[in-house]
C-alpha atoms as a PDB file:
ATOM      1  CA  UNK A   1      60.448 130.765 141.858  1.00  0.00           C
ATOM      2  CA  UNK A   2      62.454 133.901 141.811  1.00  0.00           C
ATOM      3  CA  UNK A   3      61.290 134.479 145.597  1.00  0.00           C
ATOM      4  CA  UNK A   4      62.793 131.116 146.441  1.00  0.00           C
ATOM      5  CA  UNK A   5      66.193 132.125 145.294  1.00  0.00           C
ATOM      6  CA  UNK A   6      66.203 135.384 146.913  1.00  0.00           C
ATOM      7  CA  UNK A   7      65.341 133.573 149.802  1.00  0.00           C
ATOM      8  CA  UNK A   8      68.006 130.893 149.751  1.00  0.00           C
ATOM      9  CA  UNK A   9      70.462 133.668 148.410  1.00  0.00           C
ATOM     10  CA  UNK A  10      70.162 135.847 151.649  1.00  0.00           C
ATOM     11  CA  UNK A  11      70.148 132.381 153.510  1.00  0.00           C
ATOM     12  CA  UNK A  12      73.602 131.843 152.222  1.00  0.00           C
ATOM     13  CA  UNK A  13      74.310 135.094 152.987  1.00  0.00           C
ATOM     14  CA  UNK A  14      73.109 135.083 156.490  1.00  0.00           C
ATOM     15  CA  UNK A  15      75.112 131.852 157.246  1.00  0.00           C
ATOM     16  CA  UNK A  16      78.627 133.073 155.561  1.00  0.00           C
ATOM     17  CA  UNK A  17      78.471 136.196 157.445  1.00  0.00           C
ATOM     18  CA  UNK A  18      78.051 134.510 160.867  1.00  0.00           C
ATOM     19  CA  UNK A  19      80.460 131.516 160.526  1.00  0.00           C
ATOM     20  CA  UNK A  20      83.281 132.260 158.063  1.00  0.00           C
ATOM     21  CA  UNK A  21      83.022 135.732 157.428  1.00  0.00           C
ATOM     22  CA  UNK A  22      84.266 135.773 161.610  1.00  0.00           C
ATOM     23  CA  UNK A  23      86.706 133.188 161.289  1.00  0.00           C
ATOM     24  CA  UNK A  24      88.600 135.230 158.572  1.00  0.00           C
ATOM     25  CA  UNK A  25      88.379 138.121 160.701  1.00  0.00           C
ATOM     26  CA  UNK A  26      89.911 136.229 163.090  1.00  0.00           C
ATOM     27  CA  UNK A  27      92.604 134.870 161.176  1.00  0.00           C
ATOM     28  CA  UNK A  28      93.748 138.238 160.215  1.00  0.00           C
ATOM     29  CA  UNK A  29      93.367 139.646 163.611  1.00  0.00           C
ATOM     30  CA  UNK A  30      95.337 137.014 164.979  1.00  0.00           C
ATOM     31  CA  UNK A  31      98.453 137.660 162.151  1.00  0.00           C
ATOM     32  CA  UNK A  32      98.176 141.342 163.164  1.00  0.00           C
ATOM     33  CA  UNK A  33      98.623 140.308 166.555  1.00  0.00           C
ATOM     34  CA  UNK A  34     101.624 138.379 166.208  1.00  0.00           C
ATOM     35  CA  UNK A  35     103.556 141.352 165.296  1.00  0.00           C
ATOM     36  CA  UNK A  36     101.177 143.975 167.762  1.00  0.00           C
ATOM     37  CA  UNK A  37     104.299 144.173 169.959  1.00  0.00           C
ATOM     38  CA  UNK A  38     106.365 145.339 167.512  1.00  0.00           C
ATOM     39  CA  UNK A  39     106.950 148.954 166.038  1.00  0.00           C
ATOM     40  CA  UNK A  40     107.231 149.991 162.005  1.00  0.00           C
ATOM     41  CA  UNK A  41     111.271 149.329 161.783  1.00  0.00           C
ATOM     42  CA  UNK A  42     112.791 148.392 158.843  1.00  0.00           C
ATOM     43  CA  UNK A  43     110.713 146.795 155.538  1.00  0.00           C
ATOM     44  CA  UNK A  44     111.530 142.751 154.831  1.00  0.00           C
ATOM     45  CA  UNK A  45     110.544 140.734 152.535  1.00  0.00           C
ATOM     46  CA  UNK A  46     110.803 136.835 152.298  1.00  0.00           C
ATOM     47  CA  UNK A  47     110.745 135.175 148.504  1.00  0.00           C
ATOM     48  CA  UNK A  48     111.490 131.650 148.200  1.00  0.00           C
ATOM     49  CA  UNK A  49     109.857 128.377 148.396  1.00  0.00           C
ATOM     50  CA  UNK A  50     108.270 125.663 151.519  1.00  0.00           C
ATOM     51  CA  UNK A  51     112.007 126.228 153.011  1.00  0.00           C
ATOM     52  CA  UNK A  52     110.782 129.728 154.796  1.00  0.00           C
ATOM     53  CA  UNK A  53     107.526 129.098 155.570  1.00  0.00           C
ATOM     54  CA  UNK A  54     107.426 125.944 157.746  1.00  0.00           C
ATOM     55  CA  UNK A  55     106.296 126.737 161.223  1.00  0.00           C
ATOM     56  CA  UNK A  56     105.121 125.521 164.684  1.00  0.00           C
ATOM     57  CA  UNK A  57     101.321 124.819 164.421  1.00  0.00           C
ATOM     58  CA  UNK A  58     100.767 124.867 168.035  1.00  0.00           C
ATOM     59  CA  UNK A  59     101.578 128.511 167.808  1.00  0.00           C
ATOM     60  CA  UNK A  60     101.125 130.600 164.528  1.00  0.00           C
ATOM     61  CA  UNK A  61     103.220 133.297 165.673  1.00  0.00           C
ATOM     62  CA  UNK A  62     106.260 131.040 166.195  1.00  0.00           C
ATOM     63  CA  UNK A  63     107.557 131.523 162.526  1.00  0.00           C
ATOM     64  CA  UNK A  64     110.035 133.063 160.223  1.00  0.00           C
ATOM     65  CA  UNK A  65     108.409 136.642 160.362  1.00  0.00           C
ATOM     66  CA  UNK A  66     108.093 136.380 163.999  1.00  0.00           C
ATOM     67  CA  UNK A  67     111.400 135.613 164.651  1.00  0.00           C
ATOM     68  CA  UNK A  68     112.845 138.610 161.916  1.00  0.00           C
ATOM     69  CA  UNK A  69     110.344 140.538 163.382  1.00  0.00           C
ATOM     70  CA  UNK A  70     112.029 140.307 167.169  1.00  0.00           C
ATOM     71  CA  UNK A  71     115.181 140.667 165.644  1.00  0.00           C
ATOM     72  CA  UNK A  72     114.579 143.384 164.353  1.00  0.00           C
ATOM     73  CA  UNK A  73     112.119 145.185 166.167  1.00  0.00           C
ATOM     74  CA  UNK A  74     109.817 145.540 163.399  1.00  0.00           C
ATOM     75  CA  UNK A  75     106.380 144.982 162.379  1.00  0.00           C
ATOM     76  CA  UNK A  76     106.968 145.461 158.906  1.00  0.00           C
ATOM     77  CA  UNK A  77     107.969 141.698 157.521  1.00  0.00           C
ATOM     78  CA  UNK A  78     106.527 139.761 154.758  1.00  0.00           C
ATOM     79  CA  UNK A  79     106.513 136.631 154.174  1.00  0.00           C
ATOM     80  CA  UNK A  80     105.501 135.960 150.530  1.00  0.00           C
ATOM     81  CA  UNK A  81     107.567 131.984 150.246  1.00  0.00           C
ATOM     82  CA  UNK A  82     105.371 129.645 148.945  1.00  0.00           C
ATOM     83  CA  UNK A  83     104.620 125.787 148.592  1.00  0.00           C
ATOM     84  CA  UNK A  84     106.399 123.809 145.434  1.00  0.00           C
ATOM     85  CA  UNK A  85     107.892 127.780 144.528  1.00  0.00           C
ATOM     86  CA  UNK A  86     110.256 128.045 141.903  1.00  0.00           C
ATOM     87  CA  UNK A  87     112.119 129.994 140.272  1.00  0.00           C
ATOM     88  CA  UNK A  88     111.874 128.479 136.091  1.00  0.00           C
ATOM     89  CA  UNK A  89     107.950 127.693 135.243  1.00  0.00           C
ATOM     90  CA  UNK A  90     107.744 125.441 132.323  1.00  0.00           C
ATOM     91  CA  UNK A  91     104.429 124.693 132.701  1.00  0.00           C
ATOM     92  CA  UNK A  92     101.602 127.575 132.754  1.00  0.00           C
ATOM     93  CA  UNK A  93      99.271 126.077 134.870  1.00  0.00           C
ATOM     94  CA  UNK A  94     101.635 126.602 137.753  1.00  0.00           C
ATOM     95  CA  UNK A  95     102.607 130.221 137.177  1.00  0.00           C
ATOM     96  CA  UNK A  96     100.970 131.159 140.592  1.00  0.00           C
ATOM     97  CA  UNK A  97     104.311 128.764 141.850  1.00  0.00           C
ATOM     98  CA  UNK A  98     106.751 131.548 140.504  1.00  0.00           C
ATOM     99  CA  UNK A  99     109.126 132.933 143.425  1.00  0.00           C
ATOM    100  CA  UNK A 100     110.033 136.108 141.849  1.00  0.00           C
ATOM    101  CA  UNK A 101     106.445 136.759 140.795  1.00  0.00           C
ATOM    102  CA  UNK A 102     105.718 136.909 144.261  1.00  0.00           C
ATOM    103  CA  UNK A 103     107.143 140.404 144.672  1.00  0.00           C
ATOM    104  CA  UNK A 104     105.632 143.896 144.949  1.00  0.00           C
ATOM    105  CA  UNK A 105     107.197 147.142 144.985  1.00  0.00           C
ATOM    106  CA  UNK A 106     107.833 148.896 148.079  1.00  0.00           C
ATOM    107  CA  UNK A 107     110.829 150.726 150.177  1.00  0.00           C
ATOM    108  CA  UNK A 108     112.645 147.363 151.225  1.00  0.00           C
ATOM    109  CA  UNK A 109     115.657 147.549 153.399  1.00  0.00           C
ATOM    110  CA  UNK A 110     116.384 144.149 153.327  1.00  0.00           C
ATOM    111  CA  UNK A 111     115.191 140.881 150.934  1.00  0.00           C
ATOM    112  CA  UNK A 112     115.293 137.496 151.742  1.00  0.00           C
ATOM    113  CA  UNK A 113     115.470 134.984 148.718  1.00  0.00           C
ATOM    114  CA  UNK A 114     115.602 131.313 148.588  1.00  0.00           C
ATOM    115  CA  UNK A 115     115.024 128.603 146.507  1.00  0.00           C
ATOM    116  CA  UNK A 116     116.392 126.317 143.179  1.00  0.00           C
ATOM    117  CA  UNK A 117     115.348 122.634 144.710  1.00  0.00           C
ATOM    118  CA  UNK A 118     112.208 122.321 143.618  1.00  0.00           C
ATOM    119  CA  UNK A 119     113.307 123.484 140.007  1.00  0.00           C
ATOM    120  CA  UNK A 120     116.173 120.916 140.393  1.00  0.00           C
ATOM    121  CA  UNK A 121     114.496 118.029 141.510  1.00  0.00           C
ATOM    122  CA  UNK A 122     112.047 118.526 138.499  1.00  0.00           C
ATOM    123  CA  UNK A 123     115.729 117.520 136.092  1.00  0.00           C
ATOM    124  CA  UNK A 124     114.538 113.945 137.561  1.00  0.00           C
ATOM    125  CA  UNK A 125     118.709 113.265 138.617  1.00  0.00           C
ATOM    126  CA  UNK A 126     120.150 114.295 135.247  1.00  0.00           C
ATOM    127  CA  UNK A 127     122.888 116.069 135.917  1.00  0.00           C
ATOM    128  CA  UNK A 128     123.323 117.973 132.322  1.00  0.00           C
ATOM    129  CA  UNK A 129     119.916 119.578 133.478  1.00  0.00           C
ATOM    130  CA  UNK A 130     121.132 120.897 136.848  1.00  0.00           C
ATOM    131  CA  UNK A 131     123.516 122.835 134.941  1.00  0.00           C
ATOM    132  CA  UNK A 132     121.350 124.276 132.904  1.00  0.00           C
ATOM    133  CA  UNK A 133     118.968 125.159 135.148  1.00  0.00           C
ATOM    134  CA  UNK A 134     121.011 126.806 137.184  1.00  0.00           C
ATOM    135  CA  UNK A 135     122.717 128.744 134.322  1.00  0.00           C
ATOM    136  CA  UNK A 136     118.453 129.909 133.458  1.00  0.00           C
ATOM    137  CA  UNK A 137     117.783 130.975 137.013  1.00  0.00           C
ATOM    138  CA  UNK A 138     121.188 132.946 137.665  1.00  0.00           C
ATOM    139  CA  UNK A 139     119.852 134.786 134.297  1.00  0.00           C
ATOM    140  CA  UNK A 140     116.523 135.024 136.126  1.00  0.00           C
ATOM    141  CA  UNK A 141     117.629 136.136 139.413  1.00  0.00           C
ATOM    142  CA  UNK A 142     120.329 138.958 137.981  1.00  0.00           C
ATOM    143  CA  UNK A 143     117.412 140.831 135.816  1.00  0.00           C
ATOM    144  CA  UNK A 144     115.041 140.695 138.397  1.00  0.00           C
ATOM    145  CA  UNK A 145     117.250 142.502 140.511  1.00  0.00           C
ATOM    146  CA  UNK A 146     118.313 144.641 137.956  1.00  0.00           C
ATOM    147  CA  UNK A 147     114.997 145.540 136.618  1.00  0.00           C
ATOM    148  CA  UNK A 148     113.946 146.600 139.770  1.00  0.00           C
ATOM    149  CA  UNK A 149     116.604 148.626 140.953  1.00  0.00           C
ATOM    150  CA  UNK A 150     117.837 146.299 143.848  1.00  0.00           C
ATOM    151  CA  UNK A 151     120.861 146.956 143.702  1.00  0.00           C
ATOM    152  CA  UNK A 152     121.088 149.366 146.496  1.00  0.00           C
ATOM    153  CA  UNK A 153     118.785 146.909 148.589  1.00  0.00           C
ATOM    154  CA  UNK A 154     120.491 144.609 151.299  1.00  0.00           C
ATOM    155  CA  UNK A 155     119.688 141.022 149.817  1.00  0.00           C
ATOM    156  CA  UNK A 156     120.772 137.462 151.543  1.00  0.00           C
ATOM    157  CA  UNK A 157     120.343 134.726 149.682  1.00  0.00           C
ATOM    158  CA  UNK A 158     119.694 131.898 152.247  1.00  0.00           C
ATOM    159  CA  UNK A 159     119.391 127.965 151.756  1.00  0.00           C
ATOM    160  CA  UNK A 160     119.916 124.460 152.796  1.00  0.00           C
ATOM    161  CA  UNK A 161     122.511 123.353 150.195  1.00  0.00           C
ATOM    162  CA  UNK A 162     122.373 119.743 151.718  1.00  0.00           C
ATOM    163  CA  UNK A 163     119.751 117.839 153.772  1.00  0.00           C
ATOM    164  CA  UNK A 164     119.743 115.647 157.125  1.00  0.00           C
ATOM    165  CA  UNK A 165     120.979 112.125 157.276  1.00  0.00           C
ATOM    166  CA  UNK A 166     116.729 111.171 157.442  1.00  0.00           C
ATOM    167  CA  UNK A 167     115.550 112.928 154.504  1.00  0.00           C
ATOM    168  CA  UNK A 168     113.933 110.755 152.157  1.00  0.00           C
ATOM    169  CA  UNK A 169     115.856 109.245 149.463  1.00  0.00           C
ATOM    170  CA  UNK A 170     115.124 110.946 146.616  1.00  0.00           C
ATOM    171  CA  UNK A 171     116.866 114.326 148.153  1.00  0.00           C
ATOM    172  CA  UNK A 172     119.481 112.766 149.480  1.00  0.00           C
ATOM    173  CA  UNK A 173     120.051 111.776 145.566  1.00  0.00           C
ATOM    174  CA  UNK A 174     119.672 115.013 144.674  1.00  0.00           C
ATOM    175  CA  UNK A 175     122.218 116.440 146.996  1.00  0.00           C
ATOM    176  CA  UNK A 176     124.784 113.658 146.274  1.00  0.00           C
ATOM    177  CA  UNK A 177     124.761 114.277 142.489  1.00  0.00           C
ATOM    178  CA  UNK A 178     126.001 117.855 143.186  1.00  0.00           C
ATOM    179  CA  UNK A 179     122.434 119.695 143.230  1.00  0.00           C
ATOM    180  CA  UNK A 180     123.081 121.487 146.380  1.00  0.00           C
ATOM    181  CA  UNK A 181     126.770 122.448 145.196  1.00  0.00           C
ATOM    182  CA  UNK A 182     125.966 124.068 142.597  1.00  0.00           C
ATOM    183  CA  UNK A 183     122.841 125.876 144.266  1.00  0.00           C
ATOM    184  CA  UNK A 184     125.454 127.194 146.357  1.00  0.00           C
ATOM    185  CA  UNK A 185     127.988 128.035 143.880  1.00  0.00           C
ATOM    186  CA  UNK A 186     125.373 130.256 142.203  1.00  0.00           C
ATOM    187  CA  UNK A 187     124.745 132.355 145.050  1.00  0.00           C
ATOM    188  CA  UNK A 188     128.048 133.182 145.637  1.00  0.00           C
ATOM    189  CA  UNK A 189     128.494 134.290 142.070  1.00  0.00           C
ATOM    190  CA  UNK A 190     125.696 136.389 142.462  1.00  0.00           C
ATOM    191  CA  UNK A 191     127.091 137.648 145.514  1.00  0.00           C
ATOM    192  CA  UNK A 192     130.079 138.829 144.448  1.00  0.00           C
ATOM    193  CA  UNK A 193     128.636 141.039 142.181  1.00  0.00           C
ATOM    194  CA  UNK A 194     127.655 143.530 144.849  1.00  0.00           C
ATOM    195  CA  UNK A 195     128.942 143.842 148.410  1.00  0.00           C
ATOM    196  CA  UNK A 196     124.856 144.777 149.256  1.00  0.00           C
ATOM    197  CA  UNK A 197     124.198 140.581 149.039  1.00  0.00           C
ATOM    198  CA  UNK A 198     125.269 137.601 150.692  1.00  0.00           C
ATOM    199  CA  UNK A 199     124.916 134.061 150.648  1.00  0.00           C
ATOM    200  CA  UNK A 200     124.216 132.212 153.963  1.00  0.00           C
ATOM    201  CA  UNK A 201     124.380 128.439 153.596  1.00  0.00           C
ATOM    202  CA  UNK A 202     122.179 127.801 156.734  1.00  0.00           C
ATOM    203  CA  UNK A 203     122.890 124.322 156.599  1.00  0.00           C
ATOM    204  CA  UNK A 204     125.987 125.031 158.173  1.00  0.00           C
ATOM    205  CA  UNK A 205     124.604 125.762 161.174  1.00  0.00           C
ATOM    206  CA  UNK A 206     121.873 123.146 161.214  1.00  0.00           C
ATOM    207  CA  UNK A 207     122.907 120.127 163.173  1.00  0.00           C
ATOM    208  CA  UNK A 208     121.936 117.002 162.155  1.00  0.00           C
ATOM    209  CA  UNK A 209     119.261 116.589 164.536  1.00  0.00           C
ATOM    210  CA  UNK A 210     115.564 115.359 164.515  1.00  0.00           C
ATOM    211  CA  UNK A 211     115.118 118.667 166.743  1.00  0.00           C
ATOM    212  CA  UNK A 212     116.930 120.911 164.122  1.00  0.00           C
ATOM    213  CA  UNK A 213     114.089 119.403 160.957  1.00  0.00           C
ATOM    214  CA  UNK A 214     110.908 118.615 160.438  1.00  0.00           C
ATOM    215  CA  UNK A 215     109.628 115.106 160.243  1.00  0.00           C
ATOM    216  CA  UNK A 216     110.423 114.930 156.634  1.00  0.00           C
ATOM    217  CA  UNK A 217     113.988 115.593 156.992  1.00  0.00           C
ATOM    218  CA  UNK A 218     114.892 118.607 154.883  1.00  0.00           C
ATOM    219  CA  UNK A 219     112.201 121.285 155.639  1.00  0.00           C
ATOM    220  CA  UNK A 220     113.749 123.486 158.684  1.00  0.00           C
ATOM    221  CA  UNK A 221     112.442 123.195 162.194  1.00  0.00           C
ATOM    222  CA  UNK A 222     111.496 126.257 164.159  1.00  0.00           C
ATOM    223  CA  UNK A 223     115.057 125.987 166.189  1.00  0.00           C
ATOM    224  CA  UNK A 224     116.865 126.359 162.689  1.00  0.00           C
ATOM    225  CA  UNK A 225     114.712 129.416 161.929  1.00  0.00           C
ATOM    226  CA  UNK A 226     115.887 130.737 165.718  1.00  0.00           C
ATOM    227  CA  UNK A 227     119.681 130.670 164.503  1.00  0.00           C
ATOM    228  CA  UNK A 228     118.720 133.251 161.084  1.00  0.00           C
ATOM    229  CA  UNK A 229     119.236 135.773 163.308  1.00  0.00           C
ATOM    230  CA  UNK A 230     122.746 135.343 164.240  1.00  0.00           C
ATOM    231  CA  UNK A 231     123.978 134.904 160.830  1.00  0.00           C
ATOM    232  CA  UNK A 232     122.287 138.752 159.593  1.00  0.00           C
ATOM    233  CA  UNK A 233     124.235 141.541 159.612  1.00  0.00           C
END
């Protein structure tokens, strides 16, 4: 009996090692890769939520990092956005969806941060919420940078205050009750608290075209991530 499992054990073994113990291997090879070209410039780090880390499938290294990477010669970018990320957690269960948790201490030259629809859209349209909210993750926002002594670290706060004209309806709710306003007016608050941040509305420059988005309608295309670039001091 205990022979059996041994056996299967080092079956299992066997098998792991030769099929997905390689293709992990190859995965992180391949991310490596991506930024091979590149030499160790300046350290960046990306917080924020699905907004920064959309990308072209038919090429994983046509992305955000790639693109800050070119910019700025440098193989030293991180990308640590995630899916559903936001800033206020109610819930436990989705800690692991925190934005700011998602940061680690190192010698950063420059931060990315974005985010605050996700937590909005969770107000379900009230606006008495939005306000709120916002007022919570300004408080947030200000202590982590405090607490970690960012204050000497270049920081752009970057996000799509409005979406295209074929998002689905329940954004384009969001935006017309003053979500995206008010997004944007608390980046610019927190801006002008330090001349070291900056708030780039990069819907702006985002033309409201099916080329510009992804299929959804308010998740940036590769072409918007092309024109972050330009807008970086």
């Amino acid at each position: 009996m205990i022979l059996n499992k041994v056996n299967n054990f080092l079956t299992f073994l066997i098998i792991f090692c030769f099929t997905v113990f390689p293709v992990f291997v190859e995965k992180t090879h391949a991310k490596q890769d991506c930024l091979s070209e590149f030499t160790n410039g300046l350290n960046i780090l990306i917080l924020g939520d699905s907004i920064f880390n959309t990308q072209d499938l038919e090429n994983h290294c046509e992305n955000l990092t790639s693109i800050l990477a070119k910019k700025y010669n440098s193989s030293n970018i991180f990308n640590q956005a995630i899916d559903g990320g936001q800033f206020i957690i109610k819930n436990h269960d989705f800690s692991n969806l925190d934005i700011l948790d998602q940061y680690f201490k190192y010698d950063w030259d420059i931060i990315i941060i974005g985010g605050g629809g996700n937590d909005l859209i969770n107000c379900q349209f009230q606006p008495s919420c939005f306000k709120q909210t916002i007022q919570s993750i300004s408080q947030k926002l200000k202590k982590f940078i405090t607490s970690n002594k960012l204050q000497s670290t270049k920081i752009y706060f970057i996000y799509l205050t409005q979406v295209s004209d074929f998002a689905p309806p329940e954004w384009q709710k969001l935006v017309n009750l003053g979500a995206g306003e008010q997004i944007k007016q608390m980046y610019q608050d927190i801006s002008r608290e330090n001349s070291n941040y900056e708030f780039i509305d990069l819907y702006l420059v985002t033309p409201n075209d099916k080329d510009f988005w992804l299929s959804d309608g308010y998740h940036p295309s590769l072409k918007t991530y092309k024109l972050i670039p330009g807008l970086l001091n």
